[in-house]
PDB file of N, CA and C in Angstrom:
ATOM      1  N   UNK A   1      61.154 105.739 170.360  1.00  0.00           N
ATOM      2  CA  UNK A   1      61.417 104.812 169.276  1.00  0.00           C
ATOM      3  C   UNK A   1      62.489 105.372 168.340  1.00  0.00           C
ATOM      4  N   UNK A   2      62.360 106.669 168.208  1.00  0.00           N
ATOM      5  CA  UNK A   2      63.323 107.717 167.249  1.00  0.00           C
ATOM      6  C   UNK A   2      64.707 106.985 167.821  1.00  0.00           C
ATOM      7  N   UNK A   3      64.764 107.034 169.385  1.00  0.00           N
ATOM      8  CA  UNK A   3      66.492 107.276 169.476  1.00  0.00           C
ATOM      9  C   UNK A   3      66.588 105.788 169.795  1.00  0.00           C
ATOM     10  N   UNK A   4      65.934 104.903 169.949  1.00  0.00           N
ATOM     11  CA  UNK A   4      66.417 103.440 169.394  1.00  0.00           C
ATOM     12  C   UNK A   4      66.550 103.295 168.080  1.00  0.00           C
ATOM     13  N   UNK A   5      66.379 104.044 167.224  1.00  0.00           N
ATOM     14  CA  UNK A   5      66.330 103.771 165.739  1.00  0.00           C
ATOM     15  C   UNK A   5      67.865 104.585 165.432  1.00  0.00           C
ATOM     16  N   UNK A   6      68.496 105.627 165.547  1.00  0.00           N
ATOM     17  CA  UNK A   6      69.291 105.926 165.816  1.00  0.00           C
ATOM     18  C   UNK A   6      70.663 105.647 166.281  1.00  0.00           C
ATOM     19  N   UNK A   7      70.202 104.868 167.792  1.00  0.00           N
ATOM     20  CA  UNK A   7      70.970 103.974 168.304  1.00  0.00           C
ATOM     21  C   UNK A   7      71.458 103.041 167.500  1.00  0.00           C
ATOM     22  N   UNK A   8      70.319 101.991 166.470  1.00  0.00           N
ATOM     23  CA  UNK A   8      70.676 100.674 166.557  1.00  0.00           C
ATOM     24  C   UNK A   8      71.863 101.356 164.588  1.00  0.00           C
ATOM     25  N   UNK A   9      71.016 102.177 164.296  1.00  0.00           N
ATOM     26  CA  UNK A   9      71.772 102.310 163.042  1.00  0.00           C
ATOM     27  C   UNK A   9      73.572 103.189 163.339  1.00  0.00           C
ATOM     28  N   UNK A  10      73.817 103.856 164.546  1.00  0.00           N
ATOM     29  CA  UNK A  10      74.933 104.061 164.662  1.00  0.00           C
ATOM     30  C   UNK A  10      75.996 102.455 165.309  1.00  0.00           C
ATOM     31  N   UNK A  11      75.134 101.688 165.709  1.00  0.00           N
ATOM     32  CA  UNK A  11      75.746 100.279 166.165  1.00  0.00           C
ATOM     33  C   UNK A  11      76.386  99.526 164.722  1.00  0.00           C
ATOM     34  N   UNK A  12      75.841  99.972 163.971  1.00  0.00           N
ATOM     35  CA  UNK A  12      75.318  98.886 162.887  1.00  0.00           C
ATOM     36  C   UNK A  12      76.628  99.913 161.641  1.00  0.00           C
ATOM     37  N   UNK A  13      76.752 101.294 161.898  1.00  0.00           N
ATOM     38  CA  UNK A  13      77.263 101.770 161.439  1.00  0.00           C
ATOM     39  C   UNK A  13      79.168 101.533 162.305  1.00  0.00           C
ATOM     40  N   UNK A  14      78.870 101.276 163.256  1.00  0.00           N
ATOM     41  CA  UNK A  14      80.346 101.756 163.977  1.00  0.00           C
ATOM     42  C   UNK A  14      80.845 100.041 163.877  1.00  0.00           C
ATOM     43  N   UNK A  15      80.072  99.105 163.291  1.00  0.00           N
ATOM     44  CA  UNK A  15      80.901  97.609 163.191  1.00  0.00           C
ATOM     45  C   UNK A  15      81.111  97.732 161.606  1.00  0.00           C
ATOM     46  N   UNK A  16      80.546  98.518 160.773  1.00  0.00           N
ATOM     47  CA  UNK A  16      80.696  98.647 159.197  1.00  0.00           C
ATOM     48  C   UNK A  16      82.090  99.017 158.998  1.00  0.00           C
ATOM     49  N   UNK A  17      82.534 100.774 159.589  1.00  0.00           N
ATOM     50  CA  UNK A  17      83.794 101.021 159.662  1.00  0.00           C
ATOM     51  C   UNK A  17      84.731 100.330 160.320  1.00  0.00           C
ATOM     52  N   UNK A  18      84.484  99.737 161.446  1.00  0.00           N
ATOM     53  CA  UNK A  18      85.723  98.473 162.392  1.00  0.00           C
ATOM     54  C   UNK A  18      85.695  97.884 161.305  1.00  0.00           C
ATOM     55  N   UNK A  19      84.846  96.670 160.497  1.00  0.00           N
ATOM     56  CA  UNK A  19      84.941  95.980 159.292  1.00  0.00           C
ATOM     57  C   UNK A  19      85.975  96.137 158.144  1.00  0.00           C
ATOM     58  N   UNK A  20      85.573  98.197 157.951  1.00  0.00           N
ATOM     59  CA  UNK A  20      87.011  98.424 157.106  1.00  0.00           C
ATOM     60  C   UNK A  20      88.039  98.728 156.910  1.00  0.00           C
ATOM     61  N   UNK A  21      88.149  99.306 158.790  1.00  0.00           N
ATOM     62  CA  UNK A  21      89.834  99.859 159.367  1.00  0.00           C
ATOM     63  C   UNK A  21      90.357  98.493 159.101  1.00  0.00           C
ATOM     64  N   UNK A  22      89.658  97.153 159.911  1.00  0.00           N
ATOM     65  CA  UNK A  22      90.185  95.937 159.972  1.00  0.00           C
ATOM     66  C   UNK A  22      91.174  95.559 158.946  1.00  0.00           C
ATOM     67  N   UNK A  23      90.615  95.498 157.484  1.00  0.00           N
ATOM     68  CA  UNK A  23      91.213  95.048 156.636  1.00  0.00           C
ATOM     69  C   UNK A  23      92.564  95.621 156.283  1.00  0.00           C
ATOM     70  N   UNK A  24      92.799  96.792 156.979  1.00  0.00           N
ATOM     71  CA  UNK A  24      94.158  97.332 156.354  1.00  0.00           C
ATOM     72  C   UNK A  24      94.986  96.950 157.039  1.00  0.00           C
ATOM     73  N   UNK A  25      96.441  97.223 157.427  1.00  0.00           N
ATOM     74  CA  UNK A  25      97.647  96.237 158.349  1.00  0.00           C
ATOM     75  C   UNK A  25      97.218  97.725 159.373  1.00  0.00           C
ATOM     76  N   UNK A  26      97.306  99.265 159.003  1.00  0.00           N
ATOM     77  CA  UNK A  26      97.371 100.192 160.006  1.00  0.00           C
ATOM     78  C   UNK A  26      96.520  99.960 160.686  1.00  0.00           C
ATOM     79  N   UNK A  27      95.255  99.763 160.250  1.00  0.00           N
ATOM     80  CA  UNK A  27      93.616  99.424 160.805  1.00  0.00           C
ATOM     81  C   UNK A  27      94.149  98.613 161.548  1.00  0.00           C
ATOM     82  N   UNK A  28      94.769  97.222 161.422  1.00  0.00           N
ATOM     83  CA  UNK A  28      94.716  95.867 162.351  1.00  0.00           C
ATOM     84  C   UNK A  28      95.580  96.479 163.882  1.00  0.00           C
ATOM     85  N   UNK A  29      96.238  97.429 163.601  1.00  0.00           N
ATOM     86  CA  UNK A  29      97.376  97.407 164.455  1.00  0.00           C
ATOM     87  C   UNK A  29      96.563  98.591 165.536  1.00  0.00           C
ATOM     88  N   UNK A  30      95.540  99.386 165.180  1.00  0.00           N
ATOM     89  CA  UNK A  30      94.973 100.331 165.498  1.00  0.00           C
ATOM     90  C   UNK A  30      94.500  99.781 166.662  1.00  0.00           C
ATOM     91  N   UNK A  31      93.852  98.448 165.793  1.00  0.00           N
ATOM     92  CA  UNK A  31      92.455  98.194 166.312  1.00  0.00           C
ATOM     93  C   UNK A  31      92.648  97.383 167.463  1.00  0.00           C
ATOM     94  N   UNK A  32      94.089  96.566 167.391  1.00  0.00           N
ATOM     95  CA  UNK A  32      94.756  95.745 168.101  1.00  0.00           C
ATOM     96  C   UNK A  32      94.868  96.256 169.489  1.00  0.00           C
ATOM     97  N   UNK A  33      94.978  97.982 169.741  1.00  0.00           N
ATOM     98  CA  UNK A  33      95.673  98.655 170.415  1.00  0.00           C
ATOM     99  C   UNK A  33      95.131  99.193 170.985  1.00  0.00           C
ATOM    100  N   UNK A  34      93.451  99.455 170.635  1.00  0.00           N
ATOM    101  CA  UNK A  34      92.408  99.579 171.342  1.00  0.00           C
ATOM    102  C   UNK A  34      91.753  98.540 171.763  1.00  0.00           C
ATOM    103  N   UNK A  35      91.804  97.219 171.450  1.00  0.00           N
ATOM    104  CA  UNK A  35      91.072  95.909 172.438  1.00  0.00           C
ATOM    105  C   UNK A  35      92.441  95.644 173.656  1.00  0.00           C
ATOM    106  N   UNK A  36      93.662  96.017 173.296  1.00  0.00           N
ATOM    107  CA  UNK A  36      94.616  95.782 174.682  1.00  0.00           C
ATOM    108  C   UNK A  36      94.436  96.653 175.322  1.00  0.00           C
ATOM    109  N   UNK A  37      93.748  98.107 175.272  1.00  0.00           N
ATOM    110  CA  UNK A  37      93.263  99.431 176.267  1.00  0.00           C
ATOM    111  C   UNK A  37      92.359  98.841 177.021  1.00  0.00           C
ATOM    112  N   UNK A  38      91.595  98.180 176.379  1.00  0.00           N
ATOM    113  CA  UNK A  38      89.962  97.572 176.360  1.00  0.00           C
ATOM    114  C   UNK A  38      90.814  96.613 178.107  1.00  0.00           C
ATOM    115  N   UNK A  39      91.069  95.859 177.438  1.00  0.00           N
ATOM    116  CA  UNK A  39      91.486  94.514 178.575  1.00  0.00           C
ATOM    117  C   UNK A  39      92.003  94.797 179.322  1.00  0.00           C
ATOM    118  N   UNK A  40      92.794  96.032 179.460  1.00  0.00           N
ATOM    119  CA  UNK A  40      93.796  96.357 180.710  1.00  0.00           C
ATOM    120  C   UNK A  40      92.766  97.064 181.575  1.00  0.00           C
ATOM    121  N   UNK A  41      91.649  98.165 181.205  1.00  0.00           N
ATOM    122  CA  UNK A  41      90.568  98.797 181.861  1.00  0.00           C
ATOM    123  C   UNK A  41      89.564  97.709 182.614  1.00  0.00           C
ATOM    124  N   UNK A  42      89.379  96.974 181.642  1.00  0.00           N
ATOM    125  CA  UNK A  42      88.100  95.778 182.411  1.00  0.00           C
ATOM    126  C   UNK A  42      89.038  94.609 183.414  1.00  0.00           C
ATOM    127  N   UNK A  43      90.311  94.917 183.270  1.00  0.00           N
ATOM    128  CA  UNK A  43      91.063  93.911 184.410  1.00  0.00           C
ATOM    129  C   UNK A  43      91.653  94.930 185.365  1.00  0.00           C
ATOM    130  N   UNK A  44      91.306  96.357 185.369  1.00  0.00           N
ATOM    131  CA  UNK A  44      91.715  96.933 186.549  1.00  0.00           C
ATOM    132  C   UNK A  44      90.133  96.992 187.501  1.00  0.00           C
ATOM    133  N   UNK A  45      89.279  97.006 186.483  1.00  0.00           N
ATOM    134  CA  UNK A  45      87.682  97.497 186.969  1.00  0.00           C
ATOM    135  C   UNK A  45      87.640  95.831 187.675  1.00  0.00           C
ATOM    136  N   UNK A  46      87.969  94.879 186.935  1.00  0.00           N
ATOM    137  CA  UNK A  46      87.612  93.585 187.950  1.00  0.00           C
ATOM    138  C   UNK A  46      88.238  93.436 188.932  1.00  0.00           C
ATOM    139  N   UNK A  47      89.638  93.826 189.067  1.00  0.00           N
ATOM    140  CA  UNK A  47      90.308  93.602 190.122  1.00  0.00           C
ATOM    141  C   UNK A  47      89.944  94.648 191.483  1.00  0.00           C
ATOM    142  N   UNK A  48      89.538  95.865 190.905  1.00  0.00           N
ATOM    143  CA  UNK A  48      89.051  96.827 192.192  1.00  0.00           C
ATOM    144  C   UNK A  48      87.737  96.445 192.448  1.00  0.00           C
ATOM    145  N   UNK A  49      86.977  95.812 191.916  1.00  0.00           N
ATOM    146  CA  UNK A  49      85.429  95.083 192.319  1.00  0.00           C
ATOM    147  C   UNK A  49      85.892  94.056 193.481  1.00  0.00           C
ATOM    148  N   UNK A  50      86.983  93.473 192.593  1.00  0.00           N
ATOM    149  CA  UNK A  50      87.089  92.155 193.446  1.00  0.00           C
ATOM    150  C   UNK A  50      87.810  93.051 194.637  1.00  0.00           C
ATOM    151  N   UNK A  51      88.530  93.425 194.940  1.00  0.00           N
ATOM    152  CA  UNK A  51      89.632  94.094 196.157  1.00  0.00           C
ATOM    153  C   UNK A  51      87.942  94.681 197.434  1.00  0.00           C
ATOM    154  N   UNK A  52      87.601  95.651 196.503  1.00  0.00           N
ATOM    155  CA  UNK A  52      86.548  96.805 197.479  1.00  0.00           C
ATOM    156  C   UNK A  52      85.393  95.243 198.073  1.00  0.00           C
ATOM    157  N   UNK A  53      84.980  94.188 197.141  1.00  0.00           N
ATOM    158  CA  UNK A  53      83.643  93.342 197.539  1.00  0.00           C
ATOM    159  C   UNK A  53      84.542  92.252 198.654  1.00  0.00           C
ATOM    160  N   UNK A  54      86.050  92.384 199.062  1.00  0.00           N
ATOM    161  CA  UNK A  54      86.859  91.991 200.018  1.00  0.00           C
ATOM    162  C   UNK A  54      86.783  92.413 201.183  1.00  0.00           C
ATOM    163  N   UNK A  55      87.127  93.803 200.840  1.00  0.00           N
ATOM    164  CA  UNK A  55      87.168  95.155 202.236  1.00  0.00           C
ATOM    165  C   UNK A  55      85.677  94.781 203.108  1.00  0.00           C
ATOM    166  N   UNK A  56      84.662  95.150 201.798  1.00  0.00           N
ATOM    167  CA  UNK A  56      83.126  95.107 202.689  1.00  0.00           C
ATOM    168  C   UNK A  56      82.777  93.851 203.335  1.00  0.00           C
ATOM    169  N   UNK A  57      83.423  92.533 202.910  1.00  0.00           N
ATOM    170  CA  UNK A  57      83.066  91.563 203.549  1.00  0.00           C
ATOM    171  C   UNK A  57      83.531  91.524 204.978  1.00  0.00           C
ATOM    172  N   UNK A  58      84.371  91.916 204.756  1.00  0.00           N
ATOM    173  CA  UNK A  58      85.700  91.710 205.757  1.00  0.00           C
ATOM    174  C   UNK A  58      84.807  92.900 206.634  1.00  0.00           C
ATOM    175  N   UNK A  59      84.442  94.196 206.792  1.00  0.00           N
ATOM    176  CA  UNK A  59      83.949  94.690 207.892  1.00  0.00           C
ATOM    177  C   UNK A  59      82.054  94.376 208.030  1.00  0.00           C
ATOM    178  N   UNK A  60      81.656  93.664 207.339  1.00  0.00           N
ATOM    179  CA  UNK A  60      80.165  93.106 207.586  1.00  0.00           C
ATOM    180  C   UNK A  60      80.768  92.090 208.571  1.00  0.00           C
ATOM    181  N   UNK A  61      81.599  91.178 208.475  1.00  0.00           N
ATOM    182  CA  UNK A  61      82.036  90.324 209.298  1.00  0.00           C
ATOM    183  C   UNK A  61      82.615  90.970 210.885  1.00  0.00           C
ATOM    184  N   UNK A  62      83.216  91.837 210.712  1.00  0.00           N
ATOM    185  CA  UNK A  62      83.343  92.539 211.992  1.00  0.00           C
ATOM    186  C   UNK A  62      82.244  93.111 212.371  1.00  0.00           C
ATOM    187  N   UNK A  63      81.147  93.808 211.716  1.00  0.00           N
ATOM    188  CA  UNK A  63      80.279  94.077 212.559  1.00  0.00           C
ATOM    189  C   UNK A  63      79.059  93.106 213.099  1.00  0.00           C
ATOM    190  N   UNK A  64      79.308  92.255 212.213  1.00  0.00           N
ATOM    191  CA  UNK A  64      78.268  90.748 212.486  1.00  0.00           C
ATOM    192  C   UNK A  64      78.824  89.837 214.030  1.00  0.00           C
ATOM    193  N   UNK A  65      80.459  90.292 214.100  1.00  0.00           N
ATOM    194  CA  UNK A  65      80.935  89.419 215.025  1.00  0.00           C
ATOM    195  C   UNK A  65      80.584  90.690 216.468  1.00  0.00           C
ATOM    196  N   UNK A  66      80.813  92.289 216.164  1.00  0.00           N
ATOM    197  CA  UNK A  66      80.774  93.034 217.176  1.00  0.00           C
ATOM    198  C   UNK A  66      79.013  93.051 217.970  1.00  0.00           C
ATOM    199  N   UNK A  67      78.043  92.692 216.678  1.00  0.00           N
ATOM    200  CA  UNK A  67      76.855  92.426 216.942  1.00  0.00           C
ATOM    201  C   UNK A  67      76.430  91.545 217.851  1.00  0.00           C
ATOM    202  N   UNK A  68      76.869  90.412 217.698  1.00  0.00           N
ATOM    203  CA  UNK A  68      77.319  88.711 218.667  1.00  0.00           C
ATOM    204  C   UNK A  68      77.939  89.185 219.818  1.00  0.00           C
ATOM    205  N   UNK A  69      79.094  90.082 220.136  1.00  0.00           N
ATOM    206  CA  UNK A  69      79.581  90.112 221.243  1.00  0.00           C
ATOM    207  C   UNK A  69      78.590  90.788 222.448  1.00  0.00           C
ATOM    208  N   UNK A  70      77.491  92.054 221.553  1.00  0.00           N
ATOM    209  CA  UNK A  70      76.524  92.768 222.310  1.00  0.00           C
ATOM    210  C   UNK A  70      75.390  92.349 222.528  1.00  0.00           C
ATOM    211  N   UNK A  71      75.471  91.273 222.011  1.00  0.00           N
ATOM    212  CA  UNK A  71      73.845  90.391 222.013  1.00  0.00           C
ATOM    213  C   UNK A  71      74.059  89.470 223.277  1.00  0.00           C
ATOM    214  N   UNK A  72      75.201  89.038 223.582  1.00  0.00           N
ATOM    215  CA  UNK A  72      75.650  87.693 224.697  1.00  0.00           C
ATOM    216  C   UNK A  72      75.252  88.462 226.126  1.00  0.00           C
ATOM    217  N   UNK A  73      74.485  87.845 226.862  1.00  0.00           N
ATOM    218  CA  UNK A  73      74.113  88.296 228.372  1.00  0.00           C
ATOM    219  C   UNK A  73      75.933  87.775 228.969  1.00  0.00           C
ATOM    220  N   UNK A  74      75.932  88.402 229.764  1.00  0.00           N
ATOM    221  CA  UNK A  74      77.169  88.558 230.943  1.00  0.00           C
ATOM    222  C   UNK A  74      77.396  87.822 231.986  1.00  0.00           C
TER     223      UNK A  74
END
C-alpha cells in the first residue's frame, strides 16, 4: 500500500511541475520536444510490432501450408 501511495503522489507530483514548466515559453518549447521524442518512439515501436506480427504470419502460413502438404496421402 506504502509504494502505491508513493507512486500515486509522485504522479500527482510530476503533472504539478509539467503544469509549471508549461506556462513559461522555455517550458512550452521543452515540453514540445519531449512529446515529438514521445511520438517518434511509439511510431517506431508500432511500426516494428506491425513489420515482426507480418514476418510471423507470413511463416505460420508456411508452416500451416508445409503441414497440408505432409498430411495429403500420395
Amino acid at each position: 500500500m506504502k509504494s502505491a501511495l508513493v507512486l500515486l503522489v509522485g504522479v500527482v507530483l510530476g503533472f504539478a511541475v509539467a503544469h509549471a514548466v508549461n506556462r513559461t515559453p522555455e517550458g512550452k518549447r521543452f515540453l514540445e520536444g519531449v512529446d515529438a521524442r514521445i511520438e517518434d518512439f511509439r511510431a517506431a515501436a508500432v511500426e516494428g510490432f506491425r513489420t515482426r506480427n507480418a514476418e510471423v504470419r507470413a511463416l505460420a502460413a508456411e508452416a500451416d501450408a508445409a503441414s497440408d502438404r505432409q498430411s495429403r496421402p500420395e
